[in-house]
PDB file of N, CA and C in Angstrom:
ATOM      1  N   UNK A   1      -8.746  -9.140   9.535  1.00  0.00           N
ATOM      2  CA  UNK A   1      -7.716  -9.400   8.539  1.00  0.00           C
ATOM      3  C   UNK A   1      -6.359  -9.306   9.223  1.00  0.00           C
ATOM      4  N   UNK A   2      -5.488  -9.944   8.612  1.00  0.00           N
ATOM      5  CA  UNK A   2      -4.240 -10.010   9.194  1.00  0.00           C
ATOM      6  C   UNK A   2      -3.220  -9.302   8.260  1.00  0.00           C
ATOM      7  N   UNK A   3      -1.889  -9.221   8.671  1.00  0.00           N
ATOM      8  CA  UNK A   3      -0.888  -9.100   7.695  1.00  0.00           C
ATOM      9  C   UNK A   3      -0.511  -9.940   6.270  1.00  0.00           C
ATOM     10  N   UNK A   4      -0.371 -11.001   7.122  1.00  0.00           N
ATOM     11  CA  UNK A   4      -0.564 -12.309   5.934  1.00  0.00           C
ATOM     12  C   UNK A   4      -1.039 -11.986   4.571  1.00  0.00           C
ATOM     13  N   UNK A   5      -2.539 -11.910   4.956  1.00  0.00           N
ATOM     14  CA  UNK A   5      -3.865 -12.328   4.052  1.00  0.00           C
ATOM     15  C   UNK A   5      -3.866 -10.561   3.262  1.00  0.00           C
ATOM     16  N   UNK A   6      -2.983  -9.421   4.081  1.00  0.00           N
ATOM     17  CA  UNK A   6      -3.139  -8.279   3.175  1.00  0.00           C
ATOM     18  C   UNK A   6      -2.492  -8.105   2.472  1.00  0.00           C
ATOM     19  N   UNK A   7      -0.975  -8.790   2.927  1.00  0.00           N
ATOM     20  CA  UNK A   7      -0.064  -9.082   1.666  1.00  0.00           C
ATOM     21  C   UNK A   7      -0.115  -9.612   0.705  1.00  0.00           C
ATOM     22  N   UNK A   8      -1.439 -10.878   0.892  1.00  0.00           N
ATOM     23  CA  UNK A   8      -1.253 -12.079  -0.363  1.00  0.00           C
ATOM     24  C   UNK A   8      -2.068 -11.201  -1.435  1.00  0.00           C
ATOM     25  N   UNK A   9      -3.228 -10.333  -0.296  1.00  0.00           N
ATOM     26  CA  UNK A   9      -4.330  -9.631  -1.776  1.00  0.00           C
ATOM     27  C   UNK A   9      -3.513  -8.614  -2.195  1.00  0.00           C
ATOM     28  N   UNK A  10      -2.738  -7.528  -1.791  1.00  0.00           N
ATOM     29  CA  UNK A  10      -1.993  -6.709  -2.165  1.00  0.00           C
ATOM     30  C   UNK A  10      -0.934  -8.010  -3.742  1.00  0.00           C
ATOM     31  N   UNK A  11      -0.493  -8.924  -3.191  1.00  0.00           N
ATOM     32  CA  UNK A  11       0.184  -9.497  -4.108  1.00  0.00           C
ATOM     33  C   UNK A  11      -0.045  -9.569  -5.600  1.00  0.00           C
ATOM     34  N   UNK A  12      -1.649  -9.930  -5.337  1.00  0.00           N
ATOM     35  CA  UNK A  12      -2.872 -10.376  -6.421  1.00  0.00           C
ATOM     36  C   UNK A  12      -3.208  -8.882  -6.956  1.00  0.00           C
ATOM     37  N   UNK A  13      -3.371  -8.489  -6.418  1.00  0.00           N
ATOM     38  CA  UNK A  13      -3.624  -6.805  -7.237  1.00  0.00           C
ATOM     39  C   UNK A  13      -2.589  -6.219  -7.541  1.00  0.00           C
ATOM     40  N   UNK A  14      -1.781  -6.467  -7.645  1.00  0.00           N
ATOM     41  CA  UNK A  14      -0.012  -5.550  -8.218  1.00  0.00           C
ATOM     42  C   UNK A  14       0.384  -6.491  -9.230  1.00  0.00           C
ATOM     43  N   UNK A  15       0.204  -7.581  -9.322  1.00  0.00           N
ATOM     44  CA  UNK A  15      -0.002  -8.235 -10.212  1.00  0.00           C
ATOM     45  C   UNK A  15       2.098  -8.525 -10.916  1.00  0.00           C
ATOM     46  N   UNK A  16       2.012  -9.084 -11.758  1.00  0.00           N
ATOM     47  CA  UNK A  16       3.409  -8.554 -12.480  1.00  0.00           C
ATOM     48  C   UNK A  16       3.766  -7.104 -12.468  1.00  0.00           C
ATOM     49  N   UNK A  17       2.839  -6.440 -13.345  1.00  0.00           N
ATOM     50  CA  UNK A  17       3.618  -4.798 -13.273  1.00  0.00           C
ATOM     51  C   UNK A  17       2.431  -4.098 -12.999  1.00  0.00           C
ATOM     52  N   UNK A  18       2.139  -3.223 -11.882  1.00  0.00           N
ATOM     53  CA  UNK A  18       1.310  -2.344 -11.677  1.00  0.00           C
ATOM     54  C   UNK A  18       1.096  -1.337 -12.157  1.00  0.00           C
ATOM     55  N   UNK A  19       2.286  -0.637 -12.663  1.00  0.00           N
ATOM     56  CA  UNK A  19       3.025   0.720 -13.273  1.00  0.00           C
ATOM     57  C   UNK A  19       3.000   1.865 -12.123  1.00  0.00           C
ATOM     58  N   UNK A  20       3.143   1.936 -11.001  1.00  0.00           N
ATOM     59  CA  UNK A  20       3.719   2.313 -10.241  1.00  0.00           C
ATOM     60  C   UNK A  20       4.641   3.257 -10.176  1.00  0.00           C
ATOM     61  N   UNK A  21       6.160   2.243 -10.497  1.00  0.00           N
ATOM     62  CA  UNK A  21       7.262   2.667 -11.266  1.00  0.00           C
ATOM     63  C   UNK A  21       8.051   3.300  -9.547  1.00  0.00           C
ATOM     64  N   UNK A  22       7.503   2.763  -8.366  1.00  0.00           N
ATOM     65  CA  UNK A  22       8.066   3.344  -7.308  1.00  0.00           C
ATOM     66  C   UNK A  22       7.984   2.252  -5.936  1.00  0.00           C
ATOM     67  N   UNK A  23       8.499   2.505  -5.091  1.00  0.00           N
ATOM     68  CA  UNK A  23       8.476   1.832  -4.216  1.00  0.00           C
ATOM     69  C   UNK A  23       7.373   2.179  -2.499  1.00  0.00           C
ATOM     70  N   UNK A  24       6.559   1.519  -2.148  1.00  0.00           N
ATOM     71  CA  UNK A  24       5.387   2.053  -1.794  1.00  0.00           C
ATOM     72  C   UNK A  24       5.346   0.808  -0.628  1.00  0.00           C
ATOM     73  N   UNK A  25       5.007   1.914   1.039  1.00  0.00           N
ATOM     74  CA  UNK A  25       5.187   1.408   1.941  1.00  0.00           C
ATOM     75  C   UNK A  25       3.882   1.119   2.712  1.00  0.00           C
ATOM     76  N   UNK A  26       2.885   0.385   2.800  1.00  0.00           N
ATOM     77  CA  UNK A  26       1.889   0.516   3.756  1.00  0.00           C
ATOM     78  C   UNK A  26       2.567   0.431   5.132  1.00  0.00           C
ATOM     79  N   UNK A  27       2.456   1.318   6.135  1.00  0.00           N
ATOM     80  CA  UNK A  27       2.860   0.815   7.312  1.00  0.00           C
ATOM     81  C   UNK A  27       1.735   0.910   8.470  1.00  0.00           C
ATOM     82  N   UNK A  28       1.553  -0.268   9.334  1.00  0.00           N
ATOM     83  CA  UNK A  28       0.489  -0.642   9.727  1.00  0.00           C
ATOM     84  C   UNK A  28       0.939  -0.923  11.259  1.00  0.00           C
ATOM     85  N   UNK A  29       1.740   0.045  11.310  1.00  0.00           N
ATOM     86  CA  UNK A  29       2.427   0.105  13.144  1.00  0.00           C
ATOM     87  C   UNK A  29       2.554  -1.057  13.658  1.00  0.00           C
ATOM     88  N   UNK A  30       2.226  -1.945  14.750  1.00  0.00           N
ATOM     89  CA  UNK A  30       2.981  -2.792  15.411  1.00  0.00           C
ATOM     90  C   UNK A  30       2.413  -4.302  14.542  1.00  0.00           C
ATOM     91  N   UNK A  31       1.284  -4.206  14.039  1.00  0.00           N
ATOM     92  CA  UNK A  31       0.837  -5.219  13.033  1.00  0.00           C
ATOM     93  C   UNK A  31       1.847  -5.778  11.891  1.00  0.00           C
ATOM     94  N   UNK A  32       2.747  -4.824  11.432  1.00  0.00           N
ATOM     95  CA  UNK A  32       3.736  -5.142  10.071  1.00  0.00           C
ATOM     96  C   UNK A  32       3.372  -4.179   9.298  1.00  0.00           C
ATOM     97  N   UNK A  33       3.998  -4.744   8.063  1.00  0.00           N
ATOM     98  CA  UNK A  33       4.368  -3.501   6.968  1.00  0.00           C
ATOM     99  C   UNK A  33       4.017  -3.889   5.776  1.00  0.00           C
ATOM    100  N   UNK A  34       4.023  -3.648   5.015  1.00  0.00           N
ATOM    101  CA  UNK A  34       3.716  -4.135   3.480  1.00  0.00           C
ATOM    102  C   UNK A  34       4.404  -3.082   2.396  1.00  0.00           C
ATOM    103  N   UNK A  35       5.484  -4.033   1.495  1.00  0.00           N
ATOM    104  CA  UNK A  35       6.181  -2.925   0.644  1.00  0.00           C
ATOM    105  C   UNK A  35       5.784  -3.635  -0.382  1.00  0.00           C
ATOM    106  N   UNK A  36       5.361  -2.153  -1.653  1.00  0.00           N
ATOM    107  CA  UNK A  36       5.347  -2.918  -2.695  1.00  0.00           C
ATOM    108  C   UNK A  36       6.560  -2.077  -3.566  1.00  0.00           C
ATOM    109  N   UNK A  37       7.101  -3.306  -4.332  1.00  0.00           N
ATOM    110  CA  UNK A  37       8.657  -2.562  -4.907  1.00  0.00           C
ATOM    111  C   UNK A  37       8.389  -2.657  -6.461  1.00  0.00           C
ATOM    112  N   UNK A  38       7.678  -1.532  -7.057  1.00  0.00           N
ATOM    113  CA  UNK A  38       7.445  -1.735  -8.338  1.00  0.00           C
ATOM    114  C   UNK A  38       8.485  -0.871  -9.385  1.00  0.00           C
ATOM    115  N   UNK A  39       9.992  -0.945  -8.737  1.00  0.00           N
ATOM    116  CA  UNK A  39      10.508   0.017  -9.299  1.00  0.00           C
ATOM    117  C   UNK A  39      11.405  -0.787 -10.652  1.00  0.00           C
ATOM    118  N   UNK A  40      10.900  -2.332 -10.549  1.00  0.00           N
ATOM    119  CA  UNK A  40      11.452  -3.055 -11.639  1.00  0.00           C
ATOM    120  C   UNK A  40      10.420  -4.249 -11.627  1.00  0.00           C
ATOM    121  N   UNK A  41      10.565  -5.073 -12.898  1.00  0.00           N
ATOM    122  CA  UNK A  41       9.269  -6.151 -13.572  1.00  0.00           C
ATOM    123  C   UNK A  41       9.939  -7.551 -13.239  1.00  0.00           C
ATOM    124  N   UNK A  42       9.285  -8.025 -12.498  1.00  0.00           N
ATOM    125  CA  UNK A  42       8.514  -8.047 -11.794  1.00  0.00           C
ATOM    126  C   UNK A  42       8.130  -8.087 -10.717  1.00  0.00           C
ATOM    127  N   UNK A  43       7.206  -6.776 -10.051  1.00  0.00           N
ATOM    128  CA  UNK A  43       7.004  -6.069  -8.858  1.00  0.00           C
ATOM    129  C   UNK A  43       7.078  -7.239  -8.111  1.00  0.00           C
ATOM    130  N   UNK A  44       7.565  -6.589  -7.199  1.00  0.00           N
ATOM    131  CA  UNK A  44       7.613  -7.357  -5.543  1.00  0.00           C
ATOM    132  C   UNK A  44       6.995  -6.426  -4.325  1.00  0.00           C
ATOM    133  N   UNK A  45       6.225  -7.719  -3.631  1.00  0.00           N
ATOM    134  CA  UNK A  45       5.563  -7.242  -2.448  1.00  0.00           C
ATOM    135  C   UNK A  45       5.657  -7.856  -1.309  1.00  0.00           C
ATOM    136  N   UNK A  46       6.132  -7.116  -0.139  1.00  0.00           N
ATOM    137  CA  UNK A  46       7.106  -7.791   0.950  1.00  0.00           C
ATOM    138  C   UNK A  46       6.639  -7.535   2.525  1.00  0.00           C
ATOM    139  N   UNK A  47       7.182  -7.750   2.957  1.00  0.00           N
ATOM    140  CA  UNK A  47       6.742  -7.359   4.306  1.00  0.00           C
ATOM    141  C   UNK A  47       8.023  -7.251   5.175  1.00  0.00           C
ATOM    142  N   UNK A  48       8.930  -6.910   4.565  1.00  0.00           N
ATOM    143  CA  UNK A  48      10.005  -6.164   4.765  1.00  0.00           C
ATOM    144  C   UNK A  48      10.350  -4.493   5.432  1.00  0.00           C
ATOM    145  N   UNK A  49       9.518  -4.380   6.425  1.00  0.00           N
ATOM    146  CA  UNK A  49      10.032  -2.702   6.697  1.00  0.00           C
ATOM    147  C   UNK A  49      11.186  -1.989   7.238  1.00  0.00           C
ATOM    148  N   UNK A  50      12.291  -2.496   6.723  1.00  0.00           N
ATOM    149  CA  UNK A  50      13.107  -1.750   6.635  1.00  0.00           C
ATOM    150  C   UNK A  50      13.874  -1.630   5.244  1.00  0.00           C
ATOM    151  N   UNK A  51      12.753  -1.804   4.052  1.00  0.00           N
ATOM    152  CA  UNK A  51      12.769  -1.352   2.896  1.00  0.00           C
ATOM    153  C   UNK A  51      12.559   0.374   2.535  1.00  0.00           C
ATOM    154  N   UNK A  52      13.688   1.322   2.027  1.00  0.00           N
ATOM    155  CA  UNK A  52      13.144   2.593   2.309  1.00  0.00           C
ATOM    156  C   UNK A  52      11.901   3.020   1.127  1.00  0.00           C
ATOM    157  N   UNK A  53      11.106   3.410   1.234  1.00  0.00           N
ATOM    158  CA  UNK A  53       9.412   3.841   0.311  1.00  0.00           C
ATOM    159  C   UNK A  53      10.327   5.258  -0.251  1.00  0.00           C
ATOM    160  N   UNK A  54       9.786   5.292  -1.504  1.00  0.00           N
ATOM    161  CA  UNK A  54       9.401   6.859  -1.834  1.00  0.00           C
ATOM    162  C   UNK A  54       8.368   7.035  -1.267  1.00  0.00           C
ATOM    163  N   UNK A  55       7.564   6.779  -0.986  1.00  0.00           N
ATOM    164  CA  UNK A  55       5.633   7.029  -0.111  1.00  0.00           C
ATOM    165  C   UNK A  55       5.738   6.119   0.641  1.00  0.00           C
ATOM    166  N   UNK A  56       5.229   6.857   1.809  1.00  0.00           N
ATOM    167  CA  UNK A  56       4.579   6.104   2.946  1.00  0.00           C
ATOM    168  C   UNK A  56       3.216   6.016   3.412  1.00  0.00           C
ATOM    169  N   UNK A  57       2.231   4.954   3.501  1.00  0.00           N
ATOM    170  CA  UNK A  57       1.144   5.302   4.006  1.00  0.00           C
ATOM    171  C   UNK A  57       0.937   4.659   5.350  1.00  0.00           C
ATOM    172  N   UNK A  58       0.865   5.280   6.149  1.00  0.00           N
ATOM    173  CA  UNK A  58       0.223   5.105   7.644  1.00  0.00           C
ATOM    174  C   UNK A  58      -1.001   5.108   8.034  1.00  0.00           C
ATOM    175  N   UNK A  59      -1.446   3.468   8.341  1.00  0.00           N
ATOM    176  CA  UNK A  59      -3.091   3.302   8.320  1.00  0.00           C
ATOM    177  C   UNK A  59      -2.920   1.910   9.488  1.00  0.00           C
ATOM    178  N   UNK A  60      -4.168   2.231   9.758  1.00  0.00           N
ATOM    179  CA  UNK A  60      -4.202   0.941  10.463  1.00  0.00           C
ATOM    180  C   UNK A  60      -4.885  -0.215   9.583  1.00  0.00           C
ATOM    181  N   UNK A  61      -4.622  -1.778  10.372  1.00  0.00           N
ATOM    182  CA  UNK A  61      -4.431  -2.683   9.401  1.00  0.00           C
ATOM    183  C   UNK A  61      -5.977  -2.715   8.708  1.00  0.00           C
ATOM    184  N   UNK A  62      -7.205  -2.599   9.855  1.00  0.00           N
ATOM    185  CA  UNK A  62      -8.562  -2.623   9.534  1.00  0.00           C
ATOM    186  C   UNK A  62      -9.265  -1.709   8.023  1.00  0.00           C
ATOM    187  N   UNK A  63      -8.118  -0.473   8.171  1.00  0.00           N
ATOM    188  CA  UNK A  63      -8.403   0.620   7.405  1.00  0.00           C
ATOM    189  C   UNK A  63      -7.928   0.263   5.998  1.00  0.00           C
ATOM    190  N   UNK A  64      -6.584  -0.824   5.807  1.00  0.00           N
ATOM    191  CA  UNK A  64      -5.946  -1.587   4.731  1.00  0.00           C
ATOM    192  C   UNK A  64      -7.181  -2.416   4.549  1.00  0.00           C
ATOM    193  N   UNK A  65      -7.563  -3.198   4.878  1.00  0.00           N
ATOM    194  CA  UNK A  65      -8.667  -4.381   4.888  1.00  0.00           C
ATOM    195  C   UNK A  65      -9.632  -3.187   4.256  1.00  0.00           C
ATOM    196  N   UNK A  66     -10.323  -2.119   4.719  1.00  0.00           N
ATOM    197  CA  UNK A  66     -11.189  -1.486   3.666  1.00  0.00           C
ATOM    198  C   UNK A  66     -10.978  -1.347   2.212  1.00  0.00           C
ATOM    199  N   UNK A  67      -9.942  -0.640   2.367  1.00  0.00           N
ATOM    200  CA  UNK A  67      -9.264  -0.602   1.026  1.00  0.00           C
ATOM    201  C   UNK A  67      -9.351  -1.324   0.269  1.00  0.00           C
ATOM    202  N   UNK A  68      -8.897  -2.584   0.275  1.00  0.00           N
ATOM    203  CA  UNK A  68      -8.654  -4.105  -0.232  1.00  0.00           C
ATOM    204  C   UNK A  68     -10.109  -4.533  -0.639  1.00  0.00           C
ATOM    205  N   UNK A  69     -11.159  -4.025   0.577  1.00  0.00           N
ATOM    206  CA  UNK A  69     -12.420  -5.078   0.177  1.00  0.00           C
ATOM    207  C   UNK A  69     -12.824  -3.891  -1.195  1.00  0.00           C
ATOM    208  N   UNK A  70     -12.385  -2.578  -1.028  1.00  0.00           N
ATOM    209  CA  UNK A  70     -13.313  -1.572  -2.069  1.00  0.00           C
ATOM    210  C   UNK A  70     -14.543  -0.654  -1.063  1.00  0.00           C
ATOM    211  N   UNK A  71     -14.287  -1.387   0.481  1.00  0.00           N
ATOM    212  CA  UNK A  71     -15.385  -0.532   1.192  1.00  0.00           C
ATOM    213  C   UNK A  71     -15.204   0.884   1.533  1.00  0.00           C
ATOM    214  N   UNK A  72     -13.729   1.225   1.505  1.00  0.00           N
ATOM    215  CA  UNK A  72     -12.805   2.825   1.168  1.00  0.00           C
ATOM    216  C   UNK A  72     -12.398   3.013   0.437  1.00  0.00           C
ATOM    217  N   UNK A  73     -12.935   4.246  -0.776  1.00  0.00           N
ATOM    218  CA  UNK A  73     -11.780   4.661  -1.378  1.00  0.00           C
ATOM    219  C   UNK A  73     -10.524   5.406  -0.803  1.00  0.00           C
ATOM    220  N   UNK A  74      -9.612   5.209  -1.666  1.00  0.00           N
ATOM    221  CA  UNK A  74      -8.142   5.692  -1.173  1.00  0.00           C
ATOM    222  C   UNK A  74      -8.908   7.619  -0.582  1.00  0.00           C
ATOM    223  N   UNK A  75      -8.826   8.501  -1.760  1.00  0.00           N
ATOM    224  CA  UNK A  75      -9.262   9.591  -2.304  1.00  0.00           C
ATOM    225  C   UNK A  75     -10.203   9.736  -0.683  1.00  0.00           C
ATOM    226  N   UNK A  76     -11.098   9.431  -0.600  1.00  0.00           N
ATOM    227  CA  UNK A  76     -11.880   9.821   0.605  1.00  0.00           C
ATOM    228  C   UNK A  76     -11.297   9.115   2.161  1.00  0.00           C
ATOM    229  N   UNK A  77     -10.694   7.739   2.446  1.00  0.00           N
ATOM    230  CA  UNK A  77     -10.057   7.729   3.310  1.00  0.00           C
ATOM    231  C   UNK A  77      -8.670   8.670   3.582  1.00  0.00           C
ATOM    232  N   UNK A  78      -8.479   9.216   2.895  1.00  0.00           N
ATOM    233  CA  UNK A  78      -7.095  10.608   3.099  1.00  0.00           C
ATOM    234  C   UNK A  78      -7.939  11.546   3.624  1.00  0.00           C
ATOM    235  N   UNK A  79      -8.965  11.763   2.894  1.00  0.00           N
ATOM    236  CA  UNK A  79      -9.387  13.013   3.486  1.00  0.00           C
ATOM    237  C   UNK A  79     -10.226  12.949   4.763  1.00  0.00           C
ATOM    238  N   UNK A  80     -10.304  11.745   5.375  1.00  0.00           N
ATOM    239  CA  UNK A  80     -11.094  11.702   6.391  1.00  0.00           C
ATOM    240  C   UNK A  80     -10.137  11.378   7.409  1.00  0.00           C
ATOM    241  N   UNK A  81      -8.886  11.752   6.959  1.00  0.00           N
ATOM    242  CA  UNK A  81      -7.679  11.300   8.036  1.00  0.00           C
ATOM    243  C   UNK A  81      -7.796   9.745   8.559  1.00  0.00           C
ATOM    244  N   UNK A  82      -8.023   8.879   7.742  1.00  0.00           N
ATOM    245  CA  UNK A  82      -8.345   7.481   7.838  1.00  0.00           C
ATOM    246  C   UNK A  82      -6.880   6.829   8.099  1.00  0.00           C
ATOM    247  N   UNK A  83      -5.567   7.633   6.849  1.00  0.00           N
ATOM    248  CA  UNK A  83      -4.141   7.365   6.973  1.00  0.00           C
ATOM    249  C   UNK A  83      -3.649   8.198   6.639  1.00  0.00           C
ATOM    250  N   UNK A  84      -2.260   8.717   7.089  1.00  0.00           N
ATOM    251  CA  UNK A  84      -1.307   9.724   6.601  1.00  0.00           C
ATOM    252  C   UNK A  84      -0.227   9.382   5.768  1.00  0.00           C
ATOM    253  N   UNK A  85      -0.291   9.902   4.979  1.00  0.00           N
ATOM    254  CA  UNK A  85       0.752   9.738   3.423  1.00  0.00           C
ATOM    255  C   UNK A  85       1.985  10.930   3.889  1.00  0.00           C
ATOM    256  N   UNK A  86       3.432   9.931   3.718  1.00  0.00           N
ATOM    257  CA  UNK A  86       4.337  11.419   3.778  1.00  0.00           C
ATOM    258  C   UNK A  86       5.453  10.400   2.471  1.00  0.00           C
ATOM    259  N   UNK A  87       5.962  11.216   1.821  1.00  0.00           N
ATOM    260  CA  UNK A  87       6.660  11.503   0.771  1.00  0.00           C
ATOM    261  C   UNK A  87       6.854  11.519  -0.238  1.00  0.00           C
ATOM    262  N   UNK A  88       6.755  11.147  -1.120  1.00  0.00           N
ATOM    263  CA  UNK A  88       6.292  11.517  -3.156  1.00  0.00           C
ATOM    264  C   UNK A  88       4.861  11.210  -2.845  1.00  0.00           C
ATOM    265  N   UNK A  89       3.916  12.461  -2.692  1.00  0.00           N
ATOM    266  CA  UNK A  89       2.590  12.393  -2.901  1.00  0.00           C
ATOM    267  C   UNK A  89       1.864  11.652  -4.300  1.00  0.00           C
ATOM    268  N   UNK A  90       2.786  11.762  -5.337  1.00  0.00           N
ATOM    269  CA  UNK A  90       2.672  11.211  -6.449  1.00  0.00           C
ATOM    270  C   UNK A  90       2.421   9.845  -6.733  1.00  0.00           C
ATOM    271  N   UNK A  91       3.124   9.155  -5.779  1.00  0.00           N
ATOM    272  CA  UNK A  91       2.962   7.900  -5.451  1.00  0.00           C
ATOM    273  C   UNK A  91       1.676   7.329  -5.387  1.00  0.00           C
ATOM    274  N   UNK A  92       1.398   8.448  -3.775  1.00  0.00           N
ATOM    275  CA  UNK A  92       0.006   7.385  -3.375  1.00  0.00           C
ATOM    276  C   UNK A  92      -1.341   8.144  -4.227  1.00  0.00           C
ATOM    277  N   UNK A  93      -0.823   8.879  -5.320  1.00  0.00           N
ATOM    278  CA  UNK A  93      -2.274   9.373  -6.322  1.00  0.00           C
ATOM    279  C   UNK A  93      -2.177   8.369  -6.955  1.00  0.00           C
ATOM    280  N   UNK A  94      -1.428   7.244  -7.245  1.00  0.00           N
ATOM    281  CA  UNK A  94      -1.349   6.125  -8.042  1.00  0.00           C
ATOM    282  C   UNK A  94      -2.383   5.064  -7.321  1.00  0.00           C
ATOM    283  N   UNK A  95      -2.147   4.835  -6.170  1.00  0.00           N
ATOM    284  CA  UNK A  95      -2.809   4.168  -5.626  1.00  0.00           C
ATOM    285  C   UNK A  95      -3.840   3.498  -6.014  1.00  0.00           C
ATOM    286  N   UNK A  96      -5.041   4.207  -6.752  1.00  0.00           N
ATOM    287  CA  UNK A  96      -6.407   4.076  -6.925  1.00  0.00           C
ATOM    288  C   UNK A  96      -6.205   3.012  -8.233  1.00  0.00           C
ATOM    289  N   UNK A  97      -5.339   3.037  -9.437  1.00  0.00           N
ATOM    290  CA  UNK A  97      -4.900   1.678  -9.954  1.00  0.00           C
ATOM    291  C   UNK A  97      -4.842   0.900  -9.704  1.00  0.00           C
ATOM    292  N   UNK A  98      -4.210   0.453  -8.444  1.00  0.00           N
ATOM    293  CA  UNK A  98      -4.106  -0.485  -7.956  1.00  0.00           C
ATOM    294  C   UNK A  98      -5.446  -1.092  -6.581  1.00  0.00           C
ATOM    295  N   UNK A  99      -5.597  -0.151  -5.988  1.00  0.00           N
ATOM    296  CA  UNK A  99      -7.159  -0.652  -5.112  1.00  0.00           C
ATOM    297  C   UNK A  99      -7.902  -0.416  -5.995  1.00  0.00           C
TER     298      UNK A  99
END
């Protein structure tokens, strides 16, 4: 999977309004970034990283591609140190709405 193709499904699953209500960073190190900006209707999802996140998640892109297919949950890829989440933890408990 690429950046591209994680943005377009990220696009498709955030849909108009996710309820979110925050701004949410996948960052996928030298691959790109993926922001989703659901802090107004209707959400936007970018690939913009130098958008600032209330949450950040740090994963690699393969580990996004799990996510996306449903082959990881969020909830158990955290705890298996799959990606590291740093700032409104609140955020990425939302997550699972949206994957």
């Amino acid at each position: 999977m690429d950046i591209e193709t994680a943005t377009e499904q990220l696009r498709a699953k955030v849909g108009e309004d996710c309820g979110l209500g925050a701004v949410l960073k996948f960052d996928c190190g030298a691959d790109g970034a993926i922001v989703i900006d659901a802090t107004k209707v209707p959400n936007t999802v970018s690939n913009d990283a130098s958008i600032v996140a209330d949450c950040t998640v740090a994963l690699a892109l393969a580990t996004l591609g799990d996510l996306l297919a449903g082959e990881l949950e969020p909830t158990t890829g955290f705890m298996m140190g799959k990606f590291k989440v740093s700032g409104d933890m609140s955020v990425a408990l939302k997550l699972q709405r949206i994957l």
